[in-house]
C-alpha atoms as a PDB file:
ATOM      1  CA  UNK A   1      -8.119   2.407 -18.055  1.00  0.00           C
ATOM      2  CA  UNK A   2      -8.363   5.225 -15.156  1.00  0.00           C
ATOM      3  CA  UNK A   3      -9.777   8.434 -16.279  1.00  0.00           C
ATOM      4  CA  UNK A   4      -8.027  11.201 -15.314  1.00  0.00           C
ATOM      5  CA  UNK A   5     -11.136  13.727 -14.442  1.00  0.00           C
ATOM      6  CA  UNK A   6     -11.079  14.159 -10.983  1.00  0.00           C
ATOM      7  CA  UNK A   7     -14.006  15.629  -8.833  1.00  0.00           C
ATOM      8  CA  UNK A   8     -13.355  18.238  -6.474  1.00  0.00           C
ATOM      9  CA  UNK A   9     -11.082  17.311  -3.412  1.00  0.00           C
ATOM     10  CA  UNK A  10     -12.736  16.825   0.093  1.00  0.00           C
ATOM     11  CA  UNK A  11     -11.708  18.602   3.055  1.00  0.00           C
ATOM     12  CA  UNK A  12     -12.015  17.091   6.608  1.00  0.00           C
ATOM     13  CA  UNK A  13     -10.278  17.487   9.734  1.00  0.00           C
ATOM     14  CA  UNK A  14      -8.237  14.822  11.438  1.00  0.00           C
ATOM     15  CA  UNK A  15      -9.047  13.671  14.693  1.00  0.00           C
ATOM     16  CA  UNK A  16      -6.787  15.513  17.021  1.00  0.00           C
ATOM     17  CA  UNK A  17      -5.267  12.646  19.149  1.00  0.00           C
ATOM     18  CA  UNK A  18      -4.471   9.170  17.394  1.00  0.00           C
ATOM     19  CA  UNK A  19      -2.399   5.886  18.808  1.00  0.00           C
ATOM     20  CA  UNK A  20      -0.036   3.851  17.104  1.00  0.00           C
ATOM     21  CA  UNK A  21       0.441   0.364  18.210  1.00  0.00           C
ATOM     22  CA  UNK A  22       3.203   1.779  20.704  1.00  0.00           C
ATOM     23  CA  UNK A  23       0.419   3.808  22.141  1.00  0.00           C
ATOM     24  CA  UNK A  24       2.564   7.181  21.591  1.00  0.00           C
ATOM     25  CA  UNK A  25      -0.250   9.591  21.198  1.00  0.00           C
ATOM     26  CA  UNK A  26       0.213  11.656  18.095  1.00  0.00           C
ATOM     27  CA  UNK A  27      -0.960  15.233  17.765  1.00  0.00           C
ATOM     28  CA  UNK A  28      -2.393  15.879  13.752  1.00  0.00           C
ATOM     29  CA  UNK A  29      -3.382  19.434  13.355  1.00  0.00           C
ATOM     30  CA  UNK A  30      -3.564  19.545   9.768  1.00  0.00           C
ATOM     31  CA  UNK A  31      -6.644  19.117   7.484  1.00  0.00           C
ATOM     32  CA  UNK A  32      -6.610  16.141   5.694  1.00  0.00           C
ATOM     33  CA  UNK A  33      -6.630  16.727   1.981  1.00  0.00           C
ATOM     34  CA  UNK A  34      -8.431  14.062   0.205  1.00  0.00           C
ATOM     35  CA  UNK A  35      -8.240  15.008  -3.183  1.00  0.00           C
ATOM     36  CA  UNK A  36      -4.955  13.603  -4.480  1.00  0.00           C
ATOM     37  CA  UNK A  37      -5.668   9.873  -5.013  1.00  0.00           C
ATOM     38  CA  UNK A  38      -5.267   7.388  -7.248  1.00  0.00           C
ATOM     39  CA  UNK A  39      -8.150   7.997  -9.500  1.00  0.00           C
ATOM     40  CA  UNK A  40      -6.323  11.768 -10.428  1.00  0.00           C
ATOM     41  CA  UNK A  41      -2.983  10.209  -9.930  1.00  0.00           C
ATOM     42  CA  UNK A  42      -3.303   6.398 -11.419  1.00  0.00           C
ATOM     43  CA  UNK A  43      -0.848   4.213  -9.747  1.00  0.00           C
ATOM     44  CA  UNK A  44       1.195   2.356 -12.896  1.00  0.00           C
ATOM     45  CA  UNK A  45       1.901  -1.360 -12.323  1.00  0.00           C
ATOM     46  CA  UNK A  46       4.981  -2.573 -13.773  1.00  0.00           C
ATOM     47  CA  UNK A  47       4.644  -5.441 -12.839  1.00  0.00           C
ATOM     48  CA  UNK A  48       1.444  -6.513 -11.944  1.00  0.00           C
ATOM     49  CA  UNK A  49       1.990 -10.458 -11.647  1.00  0.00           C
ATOM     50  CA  UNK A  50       4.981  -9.860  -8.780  1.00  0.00           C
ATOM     51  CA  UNK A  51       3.608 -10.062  -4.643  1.00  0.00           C
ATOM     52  CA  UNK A  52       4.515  -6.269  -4.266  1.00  0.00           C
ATOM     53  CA  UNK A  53       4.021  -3.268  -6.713  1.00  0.00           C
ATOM     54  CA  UNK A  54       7.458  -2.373  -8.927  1.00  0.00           C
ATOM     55  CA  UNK A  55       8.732  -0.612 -11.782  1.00  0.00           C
ATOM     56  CA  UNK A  56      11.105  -3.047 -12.410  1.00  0.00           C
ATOM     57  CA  UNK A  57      11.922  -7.508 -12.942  1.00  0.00           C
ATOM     58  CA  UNK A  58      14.211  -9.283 -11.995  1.00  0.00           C
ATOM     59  CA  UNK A  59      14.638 -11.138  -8.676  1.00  0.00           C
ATOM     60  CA  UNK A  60      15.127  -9.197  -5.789  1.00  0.00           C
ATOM     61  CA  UNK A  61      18.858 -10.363  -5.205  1.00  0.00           C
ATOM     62  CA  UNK A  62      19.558  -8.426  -8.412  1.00  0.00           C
ATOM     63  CA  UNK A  63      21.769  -5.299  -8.249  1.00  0.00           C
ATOM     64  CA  UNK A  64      19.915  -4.457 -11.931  1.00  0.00           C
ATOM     65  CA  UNK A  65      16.568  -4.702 -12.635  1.00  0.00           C
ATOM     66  CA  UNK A  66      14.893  -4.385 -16.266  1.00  0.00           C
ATOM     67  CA  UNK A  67      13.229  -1.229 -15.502  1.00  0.00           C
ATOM     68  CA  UNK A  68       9.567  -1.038 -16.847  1.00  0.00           C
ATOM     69  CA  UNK A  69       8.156   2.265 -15.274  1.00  0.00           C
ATOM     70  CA  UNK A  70       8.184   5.336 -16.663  1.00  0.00           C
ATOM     71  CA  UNK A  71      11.210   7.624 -18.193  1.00  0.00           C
ATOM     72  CA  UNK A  72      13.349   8.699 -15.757  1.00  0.00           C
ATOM     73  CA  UNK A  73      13.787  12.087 -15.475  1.00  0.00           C
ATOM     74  CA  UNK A  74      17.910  13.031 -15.386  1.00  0.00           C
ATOM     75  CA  UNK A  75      17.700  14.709 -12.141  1.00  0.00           C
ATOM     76  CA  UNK A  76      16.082  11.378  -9.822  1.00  0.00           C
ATOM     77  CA  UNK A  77      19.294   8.988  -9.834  1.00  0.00           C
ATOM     78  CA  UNK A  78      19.148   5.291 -10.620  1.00  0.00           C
ATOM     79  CA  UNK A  79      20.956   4.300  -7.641  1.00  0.00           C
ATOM     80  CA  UNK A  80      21.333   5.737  -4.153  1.00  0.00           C
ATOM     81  CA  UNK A  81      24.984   3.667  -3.492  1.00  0.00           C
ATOM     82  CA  UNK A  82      23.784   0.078  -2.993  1.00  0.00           C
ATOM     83  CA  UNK A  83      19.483   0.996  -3.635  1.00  0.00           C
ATOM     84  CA  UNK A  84      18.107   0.952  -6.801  1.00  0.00           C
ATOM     85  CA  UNK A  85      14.931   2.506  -7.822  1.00  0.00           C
ATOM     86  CA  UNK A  86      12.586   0.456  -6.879  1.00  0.00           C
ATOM     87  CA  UNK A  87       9.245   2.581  -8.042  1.00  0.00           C
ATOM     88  CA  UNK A  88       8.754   6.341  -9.629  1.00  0.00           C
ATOM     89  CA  UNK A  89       4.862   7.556  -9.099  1.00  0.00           C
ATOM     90  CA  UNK A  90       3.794  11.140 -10.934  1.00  0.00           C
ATOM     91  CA  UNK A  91       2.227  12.742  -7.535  1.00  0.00           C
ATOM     92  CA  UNK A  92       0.991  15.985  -7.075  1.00  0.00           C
ATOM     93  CA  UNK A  93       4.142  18.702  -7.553  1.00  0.00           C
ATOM     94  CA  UNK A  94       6.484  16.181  -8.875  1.00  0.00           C
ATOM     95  CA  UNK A  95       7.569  12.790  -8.587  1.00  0.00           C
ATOM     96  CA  UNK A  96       7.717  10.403  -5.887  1.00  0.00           C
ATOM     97  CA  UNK A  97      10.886   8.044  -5.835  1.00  0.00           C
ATOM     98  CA  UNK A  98      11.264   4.899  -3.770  1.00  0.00           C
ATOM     99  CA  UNK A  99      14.562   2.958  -3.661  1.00  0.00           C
ATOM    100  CA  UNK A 100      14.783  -0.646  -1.925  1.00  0.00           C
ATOM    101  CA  UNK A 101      18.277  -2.352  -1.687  1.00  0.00           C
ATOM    102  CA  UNK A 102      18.123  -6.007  -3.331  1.00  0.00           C
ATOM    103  CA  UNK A 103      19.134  -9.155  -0.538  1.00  0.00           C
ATOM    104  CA  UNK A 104      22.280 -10.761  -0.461  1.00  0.00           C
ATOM    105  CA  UNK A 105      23.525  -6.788  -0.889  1.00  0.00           C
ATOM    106  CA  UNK A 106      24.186  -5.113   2.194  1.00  0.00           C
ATOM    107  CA  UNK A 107      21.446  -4.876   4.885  1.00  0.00           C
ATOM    108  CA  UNK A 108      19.093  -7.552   4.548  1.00  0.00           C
ATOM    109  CA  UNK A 109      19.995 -11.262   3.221  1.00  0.00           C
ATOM    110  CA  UNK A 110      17.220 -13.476   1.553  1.00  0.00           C
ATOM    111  CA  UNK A 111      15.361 -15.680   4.897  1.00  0.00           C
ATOM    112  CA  UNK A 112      17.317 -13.735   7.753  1.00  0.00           C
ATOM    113  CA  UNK A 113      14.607 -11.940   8.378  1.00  0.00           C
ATOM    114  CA  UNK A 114      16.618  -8.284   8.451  1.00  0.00           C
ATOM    115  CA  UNK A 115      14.789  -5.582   7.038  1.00  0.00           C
ATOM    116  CA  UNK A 116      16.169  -4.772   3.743  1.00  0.00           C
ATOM    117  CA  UNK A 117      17.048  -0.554   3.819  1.00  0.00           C
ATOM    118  CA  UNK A 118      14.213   1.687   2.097  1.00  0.00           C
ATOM    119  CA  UNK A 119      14.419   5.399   0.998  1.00  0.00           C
ATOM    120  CA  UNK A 120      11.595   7.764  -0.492  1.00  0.00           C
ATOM    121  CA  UNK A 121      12.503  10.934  -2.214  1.00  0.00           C
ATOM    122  CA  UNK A 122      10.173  13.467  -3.436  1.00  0.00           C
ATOM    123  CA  UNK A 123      11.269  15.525  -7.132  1.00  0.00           C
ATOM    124  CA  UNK A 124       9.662  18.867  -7.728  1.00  0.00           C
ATOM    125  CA  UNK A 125       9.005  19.084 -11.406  1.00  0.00           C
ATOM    126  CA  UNK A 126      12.246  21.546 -11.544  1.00  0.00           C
ATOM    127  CA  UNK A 127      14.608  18.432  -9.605  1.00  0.00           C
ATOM    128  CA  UNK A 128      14.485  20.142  -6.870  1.00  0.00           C
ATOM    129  CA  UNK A 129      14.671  17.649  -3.784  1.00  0.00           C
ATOM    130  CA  UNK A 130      11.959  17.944  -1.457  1.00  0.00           C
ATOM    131  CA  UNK A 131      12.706  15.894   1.039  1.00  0.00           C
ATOM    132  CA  UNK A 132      14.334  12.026   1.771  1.00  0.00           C
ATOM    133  CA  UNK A 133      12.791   9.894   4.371  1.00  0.00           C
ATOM    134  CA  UNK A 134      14.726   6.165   5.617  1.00  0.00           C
ATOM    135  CA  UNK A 135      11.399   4.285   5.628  1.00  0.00           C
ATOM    136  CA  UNK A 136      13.527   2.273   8.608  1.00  0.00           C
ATOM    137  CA  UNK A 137      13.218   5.452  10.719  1.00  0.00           C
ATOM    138  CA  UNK A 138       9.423   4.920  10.832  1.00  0.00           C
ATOM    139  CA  UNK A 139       9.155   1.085  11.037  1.00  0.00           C
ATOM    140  CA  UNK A 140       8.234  -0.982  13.528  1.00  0.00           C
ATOM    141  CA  UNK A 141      10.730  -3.241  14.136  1.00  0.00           C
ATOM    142  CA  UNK A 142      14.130  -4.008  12.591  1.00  0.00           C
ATOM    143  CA  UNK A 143      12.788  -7.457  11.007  1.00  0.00           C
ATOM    144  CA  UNK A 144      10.153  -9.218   9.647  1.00  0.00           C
ATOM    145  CA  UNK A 145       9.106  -6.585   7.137  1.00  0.00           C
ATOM    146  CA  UNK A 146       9.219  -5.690   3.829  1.00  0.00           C
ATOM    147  CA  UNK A 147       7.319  -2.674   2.065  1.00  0.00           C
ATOM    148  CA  UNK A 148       4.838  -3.702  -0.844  1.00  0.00           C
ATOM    149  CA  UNK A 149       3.559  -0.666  -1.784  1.00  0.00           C
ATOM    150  CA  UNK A 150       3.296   3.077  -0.777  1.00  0.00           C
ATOM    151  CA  UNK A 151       1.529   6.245  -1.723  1.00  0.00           C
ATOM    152  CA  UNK A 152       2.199   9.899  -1.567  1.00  0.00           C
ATOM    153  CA  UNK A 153      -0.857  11.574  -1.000  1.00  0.00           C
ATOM    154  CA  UNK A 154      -1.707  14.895   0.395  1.00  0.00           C
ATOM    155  CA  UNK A 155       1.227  14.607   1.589  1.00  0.00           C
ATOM    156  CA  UNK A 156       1.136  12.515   3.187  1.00  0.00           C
ATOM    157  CA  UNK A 157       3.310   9.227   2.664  1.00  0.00           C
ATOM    158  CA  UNK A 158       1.588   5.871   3.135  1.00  0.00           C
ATOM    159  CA  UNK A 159       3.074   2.572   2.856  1.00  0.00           C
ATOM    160  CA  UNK A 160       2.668  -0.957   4.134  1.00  0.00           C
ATOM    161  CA  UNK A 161       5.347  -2.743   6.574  1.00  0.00           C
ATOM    162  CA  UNK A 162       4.271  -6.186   5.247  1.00  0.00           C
ATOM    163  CA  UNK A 163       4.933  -9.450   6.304  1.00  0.00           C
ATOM    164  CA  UNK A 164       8.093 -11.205   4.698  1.00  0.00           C
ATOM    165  CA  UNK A 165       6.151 -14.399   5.029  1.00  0.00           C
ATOM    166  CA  UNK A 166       4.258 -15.889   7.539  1.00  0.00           C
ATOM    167  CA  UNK A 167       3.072 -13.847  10.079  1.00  0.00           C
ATOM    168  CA  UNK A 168       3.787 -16.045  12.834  1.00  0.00           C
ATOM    169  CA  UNK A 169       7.652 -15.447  12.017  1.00  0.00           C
ATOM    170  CA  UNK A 170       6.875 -11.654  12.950  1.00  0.00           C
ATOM    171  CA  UNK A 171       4.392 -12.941  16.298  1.00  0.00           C
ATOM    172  CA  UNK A 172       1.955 -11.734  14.081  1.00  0.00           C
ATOM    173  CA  UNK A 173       3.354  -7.934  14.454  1.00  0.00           C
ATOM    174  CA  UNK A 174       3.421  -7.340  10.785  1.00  0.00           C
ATOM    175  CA  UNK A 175       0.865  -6.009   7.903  1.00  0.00           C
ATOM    176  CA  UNK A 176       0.350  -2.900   9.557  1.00  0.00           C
ATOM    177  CA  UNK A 177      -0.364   0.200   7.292  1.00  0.00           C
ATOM    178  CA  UNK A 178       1.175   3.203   8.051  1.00  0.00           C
ATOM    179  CA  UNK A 179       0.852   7.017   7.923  1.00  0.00           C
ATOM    180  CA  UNK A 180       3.886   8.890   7.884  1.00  0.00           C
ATOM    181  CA  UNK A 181       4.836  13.228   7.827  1.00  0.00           C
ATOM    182  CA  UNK A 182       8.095  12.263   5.866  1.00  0.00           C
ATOM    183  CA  UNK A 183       8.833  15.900   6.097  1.00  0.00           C
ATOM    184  CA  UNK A 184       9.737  15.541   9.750  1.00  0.00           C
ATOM    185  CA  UNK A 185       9.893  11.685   9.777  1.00  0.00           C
ATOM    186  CA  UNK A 186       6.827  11.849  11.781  1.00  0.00           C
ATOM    187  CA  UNK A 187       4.695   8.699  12.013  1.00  0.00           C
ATOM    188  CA  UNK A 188       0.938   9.431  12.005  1.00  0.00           C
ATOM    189  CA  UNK A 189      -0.970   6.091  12.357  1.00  0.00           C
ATOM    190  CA  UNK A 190      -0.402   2.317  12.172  1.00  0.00           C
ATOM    191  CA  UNK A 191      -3.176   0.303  11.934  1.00  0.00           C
ATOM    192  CA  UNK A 192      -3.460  -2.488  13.699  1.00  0.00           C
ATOM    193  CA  UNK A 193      -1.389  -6.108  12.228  1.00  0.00           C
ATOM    194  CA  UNK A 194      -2.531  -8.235   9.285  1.00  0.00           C
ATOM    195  CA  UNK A 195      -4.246  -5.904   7.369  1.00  0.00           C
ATOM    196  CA  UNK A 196      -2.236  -4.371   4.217  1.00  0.00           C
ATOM    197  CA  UNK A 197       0.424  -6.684   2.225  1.00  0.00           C
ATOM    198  CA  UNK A 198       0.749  -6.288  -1.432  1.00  0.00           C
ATOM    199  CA  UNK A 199      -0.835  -3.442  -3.054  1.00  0.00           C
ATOM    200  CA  UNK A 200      -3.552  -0.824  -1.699  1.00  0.00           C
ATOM    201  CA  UNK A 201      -5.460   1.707  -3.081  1.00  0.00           C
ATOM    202  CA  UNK A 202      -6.242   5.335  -2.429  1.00  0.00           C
ATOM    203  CA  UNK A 203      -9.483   6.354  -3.245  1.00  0.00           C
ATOM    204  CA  UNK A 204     -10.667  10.314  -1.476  1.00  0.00           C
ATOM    205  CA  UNK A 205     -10.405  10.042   2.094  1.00  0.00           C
ATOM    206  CA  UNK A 206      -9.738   6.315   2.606  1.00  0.00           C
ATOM    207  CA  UNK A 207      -7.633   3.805   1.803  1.00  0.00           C
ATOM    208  CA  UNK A 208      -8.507  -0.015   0.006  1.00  0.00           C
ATOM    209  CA  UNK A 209      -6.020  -2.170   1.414  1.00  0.00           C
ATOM    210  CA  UNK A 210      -5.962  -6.111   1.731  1.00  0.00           C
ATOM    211  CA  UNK A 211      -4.432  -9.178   3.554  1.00  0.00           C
ATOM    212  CA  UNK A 212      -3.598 -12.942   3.060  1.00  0.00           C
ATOM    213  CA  UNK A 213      -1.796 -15.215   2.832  1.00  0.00           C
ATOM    214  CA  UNK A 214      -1.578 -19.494   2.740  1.00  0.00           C
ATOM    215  CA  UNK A 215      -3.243 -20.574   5.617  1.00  0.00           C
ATOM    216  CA  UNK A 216      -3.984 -17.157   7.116  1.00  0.00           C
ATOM    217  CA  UNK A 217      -7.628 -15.619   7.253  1.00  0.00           C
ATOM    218  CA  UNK A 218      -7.881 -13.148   4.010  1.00  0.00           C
ATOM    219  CA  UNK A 219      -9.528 -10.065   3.521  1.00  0.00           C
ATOM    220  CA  UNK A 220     -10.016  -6.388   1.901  1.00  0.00           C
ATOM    221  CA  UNK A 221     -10.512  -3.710   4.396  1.00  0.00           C
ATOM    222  CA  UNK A 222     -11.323   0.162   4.252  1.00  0.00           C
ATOM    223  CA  UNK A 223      -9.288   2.627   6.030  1.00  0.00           C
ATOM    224  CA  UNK A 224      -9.871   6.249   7.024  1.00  0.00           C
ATOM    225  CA  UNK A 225      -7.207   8.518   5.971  1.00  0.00           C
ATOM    226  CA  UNK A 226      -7.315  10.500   8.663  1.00  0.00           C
ATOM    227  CA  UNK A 227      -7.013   8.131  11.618  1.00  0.00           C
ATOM    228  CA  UNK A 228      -5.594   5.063  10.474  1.00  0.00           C
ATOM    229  CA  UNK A 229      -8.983   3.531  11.969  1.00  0.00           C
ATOM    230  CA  UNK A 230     -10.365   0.231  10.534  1.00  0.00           C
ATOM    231  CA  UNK A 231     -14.023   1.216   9.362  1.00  0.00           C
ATOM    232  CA  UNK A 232     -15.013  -2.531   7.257  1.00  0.00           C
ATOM    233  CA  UNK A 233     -13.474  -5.871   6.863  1.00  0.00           C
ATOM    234  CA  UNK A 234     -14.486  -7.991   4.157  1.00  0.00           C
ATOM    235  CA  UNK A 235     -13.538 -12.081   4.166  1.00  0.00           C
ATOM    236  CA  UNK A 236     -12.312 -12.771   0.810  1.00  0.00           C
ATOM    237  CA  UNK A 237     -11.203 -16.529  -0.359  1.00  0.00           C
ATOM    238  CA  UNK A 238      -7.505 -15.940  -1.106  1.00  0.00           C
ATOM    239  CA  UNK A 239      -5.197 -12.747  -0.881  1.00  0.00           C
ATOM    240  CA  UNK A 240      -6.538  -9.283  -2.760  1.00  0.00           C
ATOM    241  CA  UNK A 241      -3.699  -8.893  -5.541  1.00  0.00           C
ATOM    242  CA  UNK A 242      -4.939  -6.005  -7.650  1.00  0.00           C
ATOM    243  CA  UNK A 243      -7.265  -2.998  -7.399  1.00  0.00           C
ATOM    244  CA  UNK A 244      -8.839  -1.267 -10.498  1.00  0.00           C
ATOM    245  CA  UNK A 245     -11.237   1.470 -10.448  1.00  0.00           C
ATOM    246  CA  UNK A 246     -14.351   1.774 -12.894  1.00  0.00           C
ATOM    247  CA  UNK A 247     -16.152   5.069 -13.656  1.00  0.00           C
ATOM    248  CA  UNK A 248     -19.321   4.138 -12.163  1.00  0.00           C
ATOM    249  CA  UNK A 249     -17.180   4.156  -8.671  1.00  0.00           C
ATOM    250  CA  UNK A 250     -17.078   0.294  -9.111  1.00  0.00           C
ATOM    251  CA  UNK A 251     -14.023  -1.412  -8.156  1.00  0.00           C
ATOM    252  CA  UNK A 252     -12.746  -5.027  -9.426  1.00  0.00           C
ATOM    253  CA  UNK A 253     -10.578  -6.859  -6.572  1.00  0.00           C
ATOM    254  CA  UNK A 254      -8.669  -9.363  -8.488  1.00  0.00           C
ATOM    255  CA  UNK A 255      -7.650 -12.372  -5.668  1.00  0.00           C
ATOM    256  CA  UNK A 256      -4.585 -15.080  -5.887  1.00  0.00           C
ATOM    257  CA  UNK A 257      -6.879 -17.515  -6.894  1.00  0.00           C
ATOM    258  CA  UNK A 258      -7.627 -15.801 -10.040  1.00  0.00           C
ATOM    259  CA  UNK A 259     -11.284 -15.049  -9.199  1.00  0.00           C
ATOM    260  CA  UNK A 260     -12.490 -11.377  -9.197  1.00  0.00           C
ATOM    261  CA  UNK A 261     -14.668  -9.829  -6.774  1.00  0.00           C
ATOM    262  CA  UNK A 262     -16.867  -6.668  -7.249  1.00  0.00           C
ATOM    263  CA  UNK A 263     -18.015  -3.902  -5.278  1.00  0.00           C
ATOM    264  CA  UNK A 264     -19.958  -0.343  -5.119  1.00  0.00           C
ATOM    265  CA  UNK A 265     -17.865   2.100  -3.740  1.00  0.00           C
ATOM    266  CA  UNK A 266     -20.404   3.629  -1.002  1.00  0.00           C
ATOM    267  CA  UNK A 267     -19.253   7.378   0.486  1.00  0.00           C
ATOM    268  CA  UNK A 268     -15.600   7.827  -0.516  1.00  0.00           C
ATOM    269  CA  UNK A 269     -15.532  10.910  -1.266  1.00  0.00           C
ATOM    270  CA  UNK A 270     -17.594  12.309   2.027  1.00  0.00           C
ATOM    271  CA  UNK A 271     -18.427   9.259   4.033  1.00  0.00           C
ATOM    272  CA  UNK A 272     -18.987   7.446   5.619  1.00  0.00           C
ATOM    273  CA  UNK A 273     -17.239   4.833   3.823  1.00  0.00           C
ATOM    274  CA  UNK A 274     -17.911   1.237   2.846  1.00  0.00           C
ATOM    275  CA  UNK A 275     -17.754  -1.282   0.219  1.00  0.00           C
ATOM    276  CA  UNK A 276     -21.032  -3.011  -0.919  1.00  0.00           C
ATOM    277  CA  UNK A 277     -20.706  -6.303  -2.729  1.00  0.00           C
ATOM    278  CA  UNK A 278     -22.143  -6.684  -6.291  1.00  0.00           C
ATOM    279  CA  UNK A 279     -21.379 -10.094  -6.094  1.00  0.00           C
ATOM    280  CA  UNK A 280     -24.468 -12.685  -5.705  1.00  0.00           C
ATOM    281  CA  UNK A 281     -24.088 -14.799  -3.499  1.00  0.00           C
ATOM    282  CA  UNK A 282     -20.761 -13.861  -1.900  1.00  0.00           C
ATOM    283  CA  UNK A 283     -20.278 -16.060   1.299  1.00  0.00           C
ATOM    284  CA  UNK A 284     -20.867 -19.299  -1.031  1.00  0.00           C
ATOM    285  CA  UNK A 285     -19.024 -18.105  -4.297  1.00  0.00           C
ATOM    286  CA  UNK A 286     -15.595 -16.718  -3.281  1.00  0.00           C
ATOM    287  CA  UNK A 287     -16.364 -16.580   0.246  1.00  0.00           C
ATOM    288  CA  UNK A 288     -15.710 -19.330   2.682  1.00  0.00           C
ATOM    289  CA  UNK A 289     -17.502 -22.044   1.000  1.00  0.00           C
ATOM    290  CA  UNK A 290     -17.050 -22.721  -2.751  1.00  0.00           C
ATOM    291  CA  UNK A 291     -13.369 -21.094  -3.918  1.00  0.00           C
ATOM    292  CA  UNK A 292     -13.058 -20.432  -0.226  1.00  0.00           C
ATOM    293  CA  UNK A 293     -11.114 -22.182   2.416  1.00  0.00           C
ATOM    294  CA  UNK A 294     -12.991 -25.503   1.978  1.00  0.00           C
ATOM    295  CA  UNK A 295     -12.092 -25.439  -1.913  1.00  0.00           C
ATOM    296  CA  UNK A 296      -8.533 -24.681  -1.621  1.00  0.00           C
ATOM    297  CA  UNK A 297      -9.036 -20.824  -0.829  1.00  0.00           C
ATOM    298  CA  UNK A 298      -7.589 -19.360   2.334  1.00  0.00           C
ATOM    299  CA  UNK A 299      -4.230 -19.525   0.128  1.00  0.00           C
ATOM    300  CA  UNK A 300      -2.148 -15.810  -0.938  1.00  0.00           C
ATOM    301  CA  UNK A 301       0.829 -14.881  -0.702  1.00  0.00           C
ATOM    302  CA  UNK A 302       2.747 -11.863   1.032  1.00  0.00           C
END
């Protein structure tokens, strides 16, 4: 369980000129704030066995979910016409409130590859509305994608424009994590493809995220905050499923394959940041070798 002590947030200055993958050069002048993450702000998992984070079962063609989050507070609605709440996060001033619309509905069917419709909303702790972002304003491309998870932090609003299955369906354009100012509908950064599906992490000034799927190469990466920028790239033996935190700035990566890899946490609250393996013997057990892609790994899901 995630303690809720929280050391003292770290400032540091974006870099002043970053590129998304449509090389539109994007002006950040604001200080990054790196203290809301999810060690002061745990991110609840309702359910933790699904491909993408939720608050909610059912299959995704439902119009109602069993909803297994948190209470609801009366002033963030259930239902936004045909999307249903999807996730509810306690962030920093209130709460953040994603709604996805289920298949079959209205925008997206189930294997036509159509974009399904997304909305954020962030609650001040009165109900006041602080703002609503269409997470379709800020994608990439009208198909292909589905969101798996997202973040308010700092806020600033991070989410993942995953895959809907293989990535060769999307010509590998898919996976990207992005960076959004949903005040102004502003993209940030993208990273570059294939490397955030499923769940990520935020952790001070970076971002834990991870990629795989059957067949495709899988891995955990670290990303800065502030420029979207790729620092480390770790092979893994099937797709990084869930992320837990340890006091001792350890973190558990638990994989498809049911195997659980460890790490140090190495500069995440200053940097520079990186993940160092406590695992011995990694490249044989859970690497490419034994549990790897000659034993069945290489395998995940999206």
């Amino acid at each position: 369980m995630l303690a809720l002590g929280f050391a003292a947030a770290c400032y540091r200055e974006q870099a002043p000129t970053v590129r998304n993958t449509a090389d539109q050069a994007l002006v950040l002048g604001a200080p990054l704030v790196c203290g809301p993450d999810d060690r002061r702000y745990p991110a609840v998992d309702g359910s933790p066995d699904s491909r993408m984070r939720s608050h909610g079962s059912g299959p995704l063609t439902a119009r109602h979910r069993t909803w297994l989050g948190p209470a609801v507070p009366e002033y963030v609605p259930e239902r936004i016409g045909t999307l249903g709440l999807f996730l509810l996060d306690e962030v920093e001033g209130g709460h953040l409130a994603f709604y996805r619309e289920p298949y079959n509905l209205g925008s997206c069917g189930l294997g036509n590859g159509t974009n399904c419709t997304y909305e954020a909303r962030l609650y001040g702790r009165r109900g006041e509305q602080r703002w609503a972002l269409q997470l379709g304003e800020v994608m990439s491309r009208p198909d292909q994608l589905e969101v798996q998870d997202l973040r308010l932090a700092g806020g600033v609003l991070y989410f993942n424009e995953a895959c809907q299955s293989y990535s060769s369906g999307a010509n590998g354009k898919c996976s990207s994590l992005v960076a959004v100012d949903p005040k102004v509908s502003r993209v940030l950064w993208r990273t570059p493809p294939l490397v955030s599906n499923g769940r990520f992490l935020v952790r001070g000034c970076y971002i834990v995220a991870g990629y795989g799927f059957t067949g495709e190469p899988d891995a955990v990466s670290v990303i800065d905050r502030g420029s979207g920028k790729v620092l480390q790239t770790i092979p893994v033996s099937s797709a990084p499923e869930q992320y837990t935190l340890r006091e001792d700035d350890g973190l558990d990566v638990r994989l498809y394959s049911n195997t659980t890899r460890q790490y140090r946490m190495r500069g995440f609250d200053g940097g520079p940041a990186s993940l160092e393996s406590l695992d011995p013997d990694e490249e044989m057990y859970g690497g490419t070798t034994y549990g790897g892609a000659q034993y069945g790994g290489g395998h995940g899901r999206p």
